[in-house]
N, C-alpha and C. Protein backbone atom coordinates (compact mmCIF):
# COMPACT_ATOMS: atom_id res chain seq x y z
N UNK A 1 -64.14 19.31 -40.41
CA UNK A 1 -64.51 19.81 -39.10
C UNK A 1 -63.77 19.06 -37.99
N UNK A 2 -63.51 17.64 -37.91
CA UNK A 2 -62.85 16.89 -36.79
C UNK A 2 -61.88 17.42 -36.92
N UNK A 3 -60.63 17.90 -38.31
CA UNK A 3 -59.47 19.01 -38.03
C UNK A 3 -59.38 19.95 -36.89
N UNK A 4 -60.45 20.64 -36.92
CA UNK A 4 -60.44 22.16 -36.40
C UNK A 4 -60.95 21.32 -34.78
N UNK A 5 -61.97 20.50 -34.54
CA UNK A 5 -62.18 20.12 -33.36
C UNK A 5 -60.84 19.36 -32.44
N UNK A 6 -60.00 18.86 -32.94
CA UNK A 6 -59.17 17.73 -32.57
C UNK A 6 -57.82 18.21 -33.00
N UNK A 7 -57.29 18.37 -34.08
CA UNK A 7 -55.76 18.31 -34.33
C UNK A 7 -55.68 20.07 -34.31
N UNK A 8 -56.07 20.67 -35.22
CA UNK A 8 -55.97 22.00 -35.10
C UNK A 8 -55.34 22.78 -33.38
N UNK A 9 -56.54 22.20 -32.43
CA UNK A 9 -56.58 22.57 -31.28
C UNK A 9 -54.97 22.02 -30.43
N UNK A 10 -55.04 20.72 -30.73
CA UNK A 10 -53.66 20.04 -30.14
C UNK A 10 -52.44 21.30 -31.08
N UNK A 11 -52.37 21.33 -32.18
CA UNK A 11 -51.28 22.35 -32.35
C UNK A 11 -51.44 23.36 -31.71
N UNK A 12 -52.03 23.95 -32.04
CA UNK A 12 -52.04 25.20 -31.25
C UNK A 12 -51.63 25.08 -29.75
N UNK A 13 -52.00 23.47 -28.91
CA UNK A 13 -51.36 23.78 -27.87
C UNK A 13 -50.12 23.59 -27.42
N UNK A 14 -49.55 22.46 -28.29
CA UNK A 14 -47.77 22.48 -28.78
C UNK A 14 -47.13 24.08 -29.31
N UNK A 15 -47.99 24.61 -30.19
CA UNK A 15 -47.16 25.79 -30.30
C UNK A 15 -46.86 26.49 -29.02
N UNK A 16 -48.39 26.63 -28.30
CA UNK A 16 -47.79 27.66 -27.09
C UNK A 16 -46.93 26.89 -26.48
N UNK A 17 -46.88 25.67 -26.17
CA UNK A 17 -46.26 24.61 -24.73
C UNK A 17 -44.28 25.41 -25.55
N UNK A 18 -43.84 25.63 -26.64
CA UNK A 18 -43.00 26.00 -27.69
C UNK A 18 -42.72 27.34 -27.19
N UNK A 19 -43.55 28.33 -27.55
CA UNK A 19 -43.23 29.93 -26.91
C UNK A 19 -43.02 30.07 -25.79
N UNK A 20 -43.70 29.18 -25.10
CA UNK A 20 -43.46 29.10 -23.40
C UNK A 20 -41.98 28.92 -22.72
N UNK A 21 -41.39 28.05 -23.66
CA UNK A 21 -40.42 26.93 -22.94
C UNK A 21 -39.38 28.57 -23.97
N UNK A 22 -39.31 28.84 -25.15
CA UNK A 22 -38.55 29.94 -25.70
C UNK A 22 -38.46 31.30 -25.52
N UNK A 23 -39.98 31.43 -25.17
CA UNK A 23 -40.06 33.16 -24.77
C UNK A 23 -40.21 33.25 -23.92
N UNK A 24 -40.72 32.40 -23.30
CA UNK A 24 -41.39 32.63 -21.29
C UNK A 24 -42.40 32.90 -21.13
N UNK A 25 -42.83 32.45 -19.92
CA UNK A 25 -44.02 31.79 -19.92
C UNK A 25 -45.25 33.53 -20.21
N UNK A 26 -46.44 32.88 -20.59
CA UNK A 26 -47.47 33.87 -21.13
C UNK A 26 -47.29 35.13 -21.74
N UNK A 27 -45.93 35.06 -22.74
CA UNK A 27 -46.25 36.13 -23.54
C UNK A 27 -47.20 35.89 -24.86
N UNK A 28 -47.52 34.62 -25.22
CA UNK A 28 -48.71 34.14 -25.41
C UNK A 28 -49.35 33.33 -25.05
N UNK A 29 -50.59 33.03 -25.58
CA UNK A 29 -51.71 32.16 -24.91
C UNK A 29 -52.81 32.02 -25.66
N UNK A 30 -52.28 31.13 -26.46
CA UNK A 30 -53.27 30.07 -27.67
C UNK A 30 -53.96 29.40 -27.54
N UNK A 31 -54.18 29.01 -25.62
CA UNK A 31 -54.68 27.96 -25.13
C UNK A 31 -56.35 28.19 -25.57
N UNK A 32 -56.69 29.58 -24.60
CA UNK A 32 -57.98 29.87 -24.48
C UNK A 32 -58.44 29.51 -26.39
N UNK A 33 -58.30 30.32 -27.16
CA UNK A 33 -58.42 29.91 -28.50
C UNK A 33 -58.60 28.72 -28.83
N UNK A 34 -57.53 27.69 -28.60
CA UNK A 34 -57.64 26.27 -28.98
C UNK A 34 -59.07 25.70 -28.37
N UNK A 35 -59.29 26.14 -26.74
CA UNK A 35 -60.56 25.37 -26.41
C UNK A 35 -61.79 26.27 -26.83
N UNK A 36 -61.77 27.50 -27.46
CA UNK A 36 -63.02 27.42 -28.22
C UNK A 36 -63.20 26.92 -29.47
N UNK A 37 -61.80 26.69 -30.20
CA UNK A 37 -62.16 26.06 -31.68
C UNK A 37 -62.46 25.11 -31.47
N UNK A 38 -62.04 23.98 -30.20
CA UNK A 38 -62.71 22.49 -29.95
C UNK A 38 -63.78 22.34 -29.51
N UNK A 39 -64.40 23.46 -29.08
CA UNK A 39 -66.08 23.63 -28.55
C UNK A 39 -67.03 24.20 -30.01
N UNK A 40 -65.89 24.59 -30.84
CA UNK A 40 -66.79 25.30 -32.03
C UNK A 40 -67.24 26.67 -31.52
N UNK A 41 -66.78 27.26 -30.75
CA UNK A 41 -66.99 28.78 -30.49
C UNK A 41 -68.65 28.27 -29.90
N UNK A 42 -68.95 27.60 -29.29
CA UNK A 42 -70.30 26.98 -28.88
C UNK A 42 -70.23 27.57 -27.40
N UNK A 43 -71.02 28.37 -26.93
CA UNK A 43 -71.15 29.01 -25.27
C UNK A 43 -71.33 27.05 -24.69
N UNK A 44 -70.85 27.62 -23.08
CA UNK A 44 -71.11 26.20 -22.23
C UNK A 44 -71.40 24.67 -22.94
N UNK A 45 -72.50 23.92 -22.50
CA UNK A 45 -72.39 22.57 -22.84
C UNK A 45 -72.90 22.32 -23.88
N UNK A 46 -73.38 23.34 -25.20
CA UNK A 46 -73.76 23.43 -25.77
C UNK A 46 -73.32 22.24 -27.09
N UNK A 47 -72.11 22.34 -26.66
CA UNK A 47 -71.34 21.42 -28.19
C UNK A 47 -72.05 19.86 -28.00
N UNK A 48 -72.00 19.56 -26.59
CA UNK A 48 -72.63 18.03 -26.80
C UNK A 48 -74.19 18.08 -27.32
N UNK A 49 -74.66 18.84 -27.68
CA UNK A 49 -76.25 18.38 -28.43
C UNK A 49 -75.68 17.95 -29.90
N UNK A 50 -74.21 18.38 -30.45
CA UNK A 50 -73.91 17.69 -32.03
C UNK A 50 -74.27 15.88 -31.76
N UNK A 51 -73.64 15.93 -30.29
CA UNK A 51 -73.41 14.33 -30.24
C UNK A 51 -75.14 13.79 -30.02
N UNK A 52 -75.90 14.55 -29.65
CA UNK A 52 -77.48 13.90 -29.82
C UNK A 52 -78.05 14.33 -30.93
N UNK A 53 -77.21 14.56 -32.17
CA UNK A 53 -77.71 14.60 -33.63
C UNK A 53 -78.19 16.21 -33.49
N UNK A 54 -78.20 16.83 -33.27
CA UNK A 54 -78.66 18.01 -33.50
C UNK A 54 -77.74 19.25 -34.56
N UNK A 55 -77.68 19.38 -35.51
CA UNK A 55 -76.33 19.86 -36.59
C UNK A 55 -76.08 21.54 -36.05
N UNK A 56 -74.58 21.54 -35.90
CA UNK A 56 -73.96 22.74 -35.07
C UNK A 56 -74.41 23.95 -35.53
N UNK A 57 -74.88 23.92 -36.91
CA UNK A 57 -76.06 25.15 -37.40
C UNK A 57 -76.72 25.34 -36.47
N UNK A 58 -77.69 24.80 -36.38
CA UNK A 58 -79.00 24.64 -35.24
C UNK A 58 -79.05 25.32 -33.91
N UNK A 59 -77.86 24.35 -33.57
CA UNK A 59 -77.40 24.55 -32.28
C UNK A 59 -76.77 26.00 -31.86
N UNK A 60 -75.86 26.68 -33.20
CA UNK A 60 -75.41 28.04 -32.88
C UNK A 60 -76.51 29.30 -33.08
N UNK A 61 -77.60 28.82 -33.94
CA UNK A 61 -78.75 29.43 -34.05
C UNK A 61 -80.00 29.25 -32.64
N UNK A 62 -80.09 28.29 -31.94
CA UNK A 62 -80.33 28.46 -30.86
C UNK A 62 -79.79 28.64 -29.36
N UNK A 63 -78.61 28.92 -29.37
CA UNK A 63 -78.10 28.79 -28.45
C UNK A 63 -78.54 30.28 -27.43
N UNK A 64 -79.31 31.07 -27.93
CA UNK A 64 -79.80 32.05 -27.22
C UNK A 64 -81.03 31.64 -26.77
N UNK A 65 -81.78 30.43 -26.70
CA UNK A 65 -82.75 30.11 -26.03
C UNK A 65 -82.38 29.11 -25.57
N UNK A 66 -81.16 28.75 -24.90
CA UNK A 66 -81.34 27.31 -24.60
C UNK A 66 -80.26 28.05 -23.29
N UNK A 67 -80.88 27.10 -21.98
CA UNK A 67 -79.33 26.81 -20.92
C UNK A 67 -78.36 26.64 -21.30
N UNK A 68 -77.08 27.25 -21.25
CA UNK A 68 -75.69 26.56 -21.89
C UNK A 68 -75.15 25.90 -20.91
N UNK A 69 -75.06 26.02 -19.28
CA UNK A 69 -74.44 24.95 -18.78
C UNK A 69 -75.88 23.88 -18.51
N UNK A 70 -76.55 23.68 -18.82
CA UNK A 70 -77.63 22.37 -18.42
C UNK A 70 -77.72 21.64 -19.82
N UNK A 71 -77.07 20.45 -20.01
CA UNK A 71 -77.03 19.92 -21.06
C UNK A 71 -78.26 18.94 -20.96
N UNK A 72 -79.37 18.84 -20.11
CA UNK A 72 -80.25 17.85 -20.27
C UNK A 72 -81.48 19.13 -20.52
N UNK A 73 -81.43 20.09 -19.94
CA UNK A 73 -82.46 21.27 -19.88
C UNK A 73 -82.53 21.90 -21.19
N UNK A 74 -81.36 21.22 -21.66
CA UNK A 74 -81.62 22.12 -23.63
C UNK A 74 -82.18 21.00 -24.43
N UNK A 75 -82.30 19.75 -23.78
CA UNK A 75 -82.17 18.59 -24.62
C UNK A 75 -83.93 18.41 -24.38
N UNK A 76 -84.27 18.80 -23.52
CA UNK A 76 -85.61 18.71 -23.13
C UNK A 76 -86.45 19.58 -23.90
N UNK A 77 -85.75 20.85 -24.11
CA UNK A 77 -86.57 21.92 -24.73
C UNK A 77 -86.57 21.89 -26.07
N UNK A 78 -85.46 21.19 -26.92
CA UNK A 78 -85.61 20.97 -28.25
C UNK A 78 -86.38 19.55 -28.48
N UNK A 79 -86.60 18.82 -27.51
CA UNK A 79 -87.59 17.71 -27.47
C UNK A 79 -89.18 18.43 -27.88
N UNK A 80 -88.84 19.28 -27.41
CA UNK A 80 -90.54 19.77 -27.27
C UNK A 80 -90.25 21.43 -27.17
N UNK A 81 -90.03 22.01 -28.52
CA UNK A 81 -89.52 22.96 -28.82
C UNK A 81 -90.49 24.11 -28.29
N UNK A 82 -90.37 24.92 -27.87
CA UNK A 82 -91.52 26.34 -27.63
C UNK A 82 -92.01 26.80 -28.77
N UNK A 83 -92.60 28.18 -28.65
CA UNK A 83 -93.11 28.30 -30.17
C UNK A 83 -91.91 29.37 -30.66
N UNK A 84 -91.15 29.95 -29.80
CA UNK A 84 -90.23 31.06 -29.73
C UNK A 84 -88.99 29.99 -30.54
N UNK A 85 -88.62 28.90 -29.83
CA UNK A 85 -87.59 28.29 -31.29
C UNK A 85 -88.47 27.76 -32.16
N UNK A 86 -89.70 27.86 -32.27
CA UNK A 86 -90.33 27.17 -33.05
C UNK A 86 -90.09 28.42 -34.45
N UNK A 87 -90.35 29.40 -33.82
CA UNK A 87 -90.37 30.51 -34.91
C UNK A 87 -88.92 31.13 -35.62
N UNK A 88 -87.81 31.04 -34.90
CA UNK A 88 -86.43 31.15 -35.23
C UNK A 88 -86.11 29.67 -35.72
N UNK A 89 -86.82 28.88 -36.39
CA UNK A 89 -86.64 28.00 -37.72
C UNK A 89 -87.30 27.73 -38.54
N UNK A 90 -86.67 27.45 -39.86
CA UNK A 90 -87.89 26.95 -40.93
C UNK A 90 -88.51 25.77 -40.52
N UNK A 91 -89.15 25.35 -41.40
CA UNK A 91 -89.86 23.94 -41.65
C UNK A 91 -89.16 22.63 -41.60
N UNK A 92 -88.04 22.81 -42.20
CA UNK A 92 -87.03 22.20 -42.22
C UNK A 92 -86.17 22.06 -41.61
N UNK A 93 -85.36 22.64 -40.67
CA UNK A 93 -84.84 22.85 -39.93
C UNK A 93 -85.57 22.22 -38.65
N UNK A 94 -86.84 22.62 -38.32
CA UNK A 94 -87.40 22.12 -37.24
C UNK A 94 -87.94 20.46 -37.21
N UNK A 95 -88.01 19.76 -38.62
CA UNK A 95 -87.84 18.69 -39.08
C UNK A 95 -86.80 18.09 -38.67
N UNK A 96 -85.73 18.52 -38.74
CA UNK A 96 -84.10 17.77 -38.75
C UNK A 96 -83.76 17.93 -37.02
N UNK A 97 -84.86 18.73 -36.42
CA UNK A 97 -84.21 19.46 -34.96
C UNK A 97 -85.02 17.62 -34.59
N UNK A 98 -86.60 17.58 -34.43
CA UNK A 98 -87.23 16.36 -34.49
C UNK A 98 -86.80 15.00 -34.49
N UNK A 99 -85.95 14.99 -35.92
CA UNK A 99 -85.54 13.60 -36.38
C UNK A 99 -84.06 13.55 -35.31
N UNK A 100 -83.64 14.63 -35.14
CA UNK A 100 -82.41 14.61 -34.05
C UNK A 100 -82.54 14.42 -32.95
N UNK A 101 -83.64 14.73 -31.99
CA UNK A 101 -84.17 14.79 -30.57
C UNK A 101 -85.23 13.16 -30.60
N UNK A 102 -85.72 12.68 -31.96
CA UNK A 102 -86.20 11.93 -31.30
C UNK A 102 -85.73 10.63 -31.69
């Protein structure tokens, strides 16, 4: 996964910085691509809850109940989950959401 977050993304932006300088400028544009594979295709600030333990499963499975640009307003709500993400996870899952938030 650090591939696809980190080096993957840097090629891809050498390739375009490459087509640019050979074909001229924006007959492609790998860029946009590269920064969602480094976000993990994750809407807004969503990707930093990996870094408060929360596993990018989780996180892409809730990301329809959570703020995507308020990275403290999602962090609050999986602190003290509703019953609505409570119910879009197992037992387990809401275990690991817990041991991650707290």
């Amino acid at each position: 996964m650090r591939g696809a977050e980190y080096t993957f993304p840097q090629l891809l932006r050498a390739i375009n910085d490459v087509v640019d300088a050979v074909v001229g400028e924006g007959i492609a544009n790998y860029r946009v691509y590269a920064a969602e594979l480094q976000n993990l295709f994750l809407p807004g600030e969503l990707r930093a809850l990996d870094e408060f333990g929360v596993p990018t499963p989780l996180i892409n499975r809730l990301s329809s109940y959570l703020p995507i640009d308020d990275i403290e307003a999602s962090r609050r709500q999986l602190a003290n989950p509703s019953q609505q993400i409570r119910n879009a996870l197992s037992a387990f899952e809401i275990e690991l959401l817990m041991r991650g938030m707290g």
